[in-house]
Protein backbone atom coordinates (compact mmCIF):
# COMPACT_ATOMS: atom_id res chain seq x y z
CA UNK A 1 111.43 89.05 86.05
CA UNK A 2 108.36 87.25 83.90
CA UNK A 3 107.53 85.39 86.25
CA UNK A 4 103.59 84.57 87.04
CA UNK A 5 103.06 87.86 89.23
CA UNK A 6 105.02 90.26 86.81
CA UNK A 7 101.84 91.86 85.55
CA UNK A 8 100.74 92.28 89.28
CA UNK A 9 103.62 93.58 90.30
CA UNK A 10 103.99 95.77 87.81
CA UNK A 11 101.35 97.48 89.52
CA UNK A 12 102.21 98.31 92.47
CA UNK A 13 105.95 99.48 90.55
CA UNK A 14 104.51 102.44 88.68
CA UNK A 15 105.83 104.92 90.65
CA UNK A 16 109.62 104.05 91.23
CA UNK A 17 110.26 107.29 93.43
CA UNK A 18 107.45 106.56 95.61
CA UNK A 19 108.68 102.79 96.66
CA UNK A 20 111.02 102.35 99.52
CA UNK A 21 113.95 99.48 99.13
CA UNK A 22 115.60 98.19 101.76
CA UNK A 23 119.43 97.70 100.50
CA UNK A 24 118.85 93.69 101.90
CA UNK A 25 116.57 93.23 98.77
CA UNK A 26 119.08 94.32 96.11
CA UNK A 27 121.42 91.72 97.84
CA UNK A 28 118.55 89.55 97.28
CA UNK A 29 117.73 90.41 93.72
CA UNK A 30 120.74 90.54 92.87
CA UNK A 31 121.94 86.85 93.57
CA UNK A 32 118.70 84.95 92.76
CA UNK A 33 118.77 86.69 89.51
CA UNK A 34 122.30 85.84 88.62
CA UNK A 35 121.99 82.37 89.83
CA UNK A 36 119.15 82.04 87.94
CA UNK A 37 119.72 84.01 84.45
CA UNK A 38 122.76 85.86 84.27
CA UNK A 39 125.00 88.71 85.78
CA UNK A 40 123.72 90.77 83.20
CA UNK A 41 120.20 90.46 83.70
CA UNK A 42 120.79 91.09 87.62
CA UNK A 43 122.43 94.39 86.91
CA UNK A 44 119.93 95.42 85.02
CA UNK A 45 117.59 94.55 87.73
CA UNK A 46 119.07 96.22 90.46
CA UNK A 47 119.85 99.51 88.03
CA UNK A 48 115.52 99.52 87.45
CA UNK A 49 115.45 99.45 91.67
CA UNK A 50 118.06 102.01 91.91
CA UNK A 51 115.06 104.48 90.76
CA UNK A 52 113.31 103.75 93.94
CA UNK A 53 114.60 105.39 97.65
CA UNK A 54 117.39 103.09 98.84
CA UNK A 55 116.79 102.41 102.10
CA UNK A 56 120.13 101.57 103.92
CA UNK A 57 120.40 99.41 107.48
CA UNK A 58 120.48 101.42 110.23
CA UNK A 59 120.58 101.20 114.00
CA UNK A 60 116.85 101.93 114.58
CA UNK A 61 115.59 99.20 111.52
CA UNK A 62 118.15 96.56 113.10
CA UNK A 63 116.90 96.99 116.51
CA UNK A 64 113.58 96.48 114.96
CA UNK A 65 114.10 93.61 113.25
CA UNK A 66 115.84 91.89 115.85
CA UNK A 67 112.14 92.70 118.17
CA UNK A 68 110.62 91.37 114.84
CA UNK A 69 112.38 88.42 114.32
CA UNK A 70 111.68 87.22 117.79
CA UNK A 71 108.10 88.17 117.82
CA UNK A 72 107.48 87.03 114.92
CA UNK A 73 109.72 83.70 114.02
CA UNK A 74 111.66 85.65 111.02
CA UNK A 75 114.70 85.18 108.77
CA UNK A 76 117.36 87.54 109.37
CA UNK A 77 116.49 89.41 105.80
CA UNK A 78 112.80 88.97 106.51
CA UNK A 79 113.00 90.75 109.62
CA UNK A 80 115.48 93.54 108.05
CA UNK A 81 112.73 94.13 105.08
CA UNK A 82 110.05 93.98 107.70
CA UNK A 83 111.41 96.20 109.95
CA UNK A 84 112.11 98.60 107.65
CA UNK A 85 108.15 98.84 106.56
CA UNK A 86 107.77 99.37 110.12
CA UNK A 87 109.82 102.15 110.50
CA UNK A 88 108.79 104.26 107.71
CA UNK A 89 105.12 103.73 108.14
CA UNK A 90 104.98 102.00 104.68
CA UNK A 91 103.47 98.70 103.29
CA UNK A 92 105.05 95.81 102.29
CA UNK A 93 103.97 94.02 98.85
CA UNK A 94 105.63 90.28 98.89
CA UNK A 95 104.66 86.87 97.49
CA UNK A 96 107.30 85.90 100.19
CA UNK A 97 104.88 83.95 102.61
CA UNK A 98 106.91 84.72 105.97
CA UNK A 99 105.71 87.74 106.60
CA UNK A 100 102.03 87.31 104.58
CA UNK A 101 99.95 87.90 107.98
CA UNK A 102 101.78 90.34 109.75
CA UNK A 103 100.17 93.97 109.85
CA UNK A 104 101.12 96.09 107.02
CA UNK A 105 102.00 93.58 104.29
CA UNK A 106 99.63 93.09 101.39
CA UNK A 107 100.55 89.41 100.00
CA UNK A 108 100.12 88.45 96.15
CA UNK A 109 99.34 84.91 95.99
CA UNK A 110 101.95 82.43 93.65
């Protein structure tokens, strides 16, 4: 969206195949967009994340963000996204503050 951190990140979204999505986030996208704009506009959203690897739910991520969620106080989704950074070794760019000081999550300031 245009929002106030579109330009940063649009950074970090240079390289679509290189960016992992958990499937929770296009759930996500997908409704706040719609709610918020249009059905249209959240299509086309989750069509531009459909370039990145899809990362689907399984066994070992919800185990881990069940450990997560308990450790660390989070959200059902929050834990699903985290989890998944946490099994594939990646980093997780959010303005979502939940997770802003756990390891492995760089956090853009609203």
């Amino acid at each position: 969206m245009d929002g106030p951190l579109a330009g940063t990140y649009a950074q970090h979204l240079k390289h679509p195949n290189g960016i992992l999505t958990p499937t929770i986030v296009l759930y996500e996208v997908y409704q706040v967009i719609k709610r918020q704009r249009s059905e249209e506009e959240a299509l086309t959203a989750v069509a531009q994340m459909g370039k990145t690897q899809l990362v689907p739910l399984t066994d070992t991520i919800a185990l881990t963000a069940a450990d997560a969620s308990l450790t660390y106080q989070l959200a059902m989704a929050d834990a699903m996204i985290y989890a998944t950074t946490l099994t594939h070794r990646a980093r997780l760019v959010t303005s979502d503050t939940d997770p802003a000081s756990l390891p492995r999550v760089l956090s853009l300031k609203k």
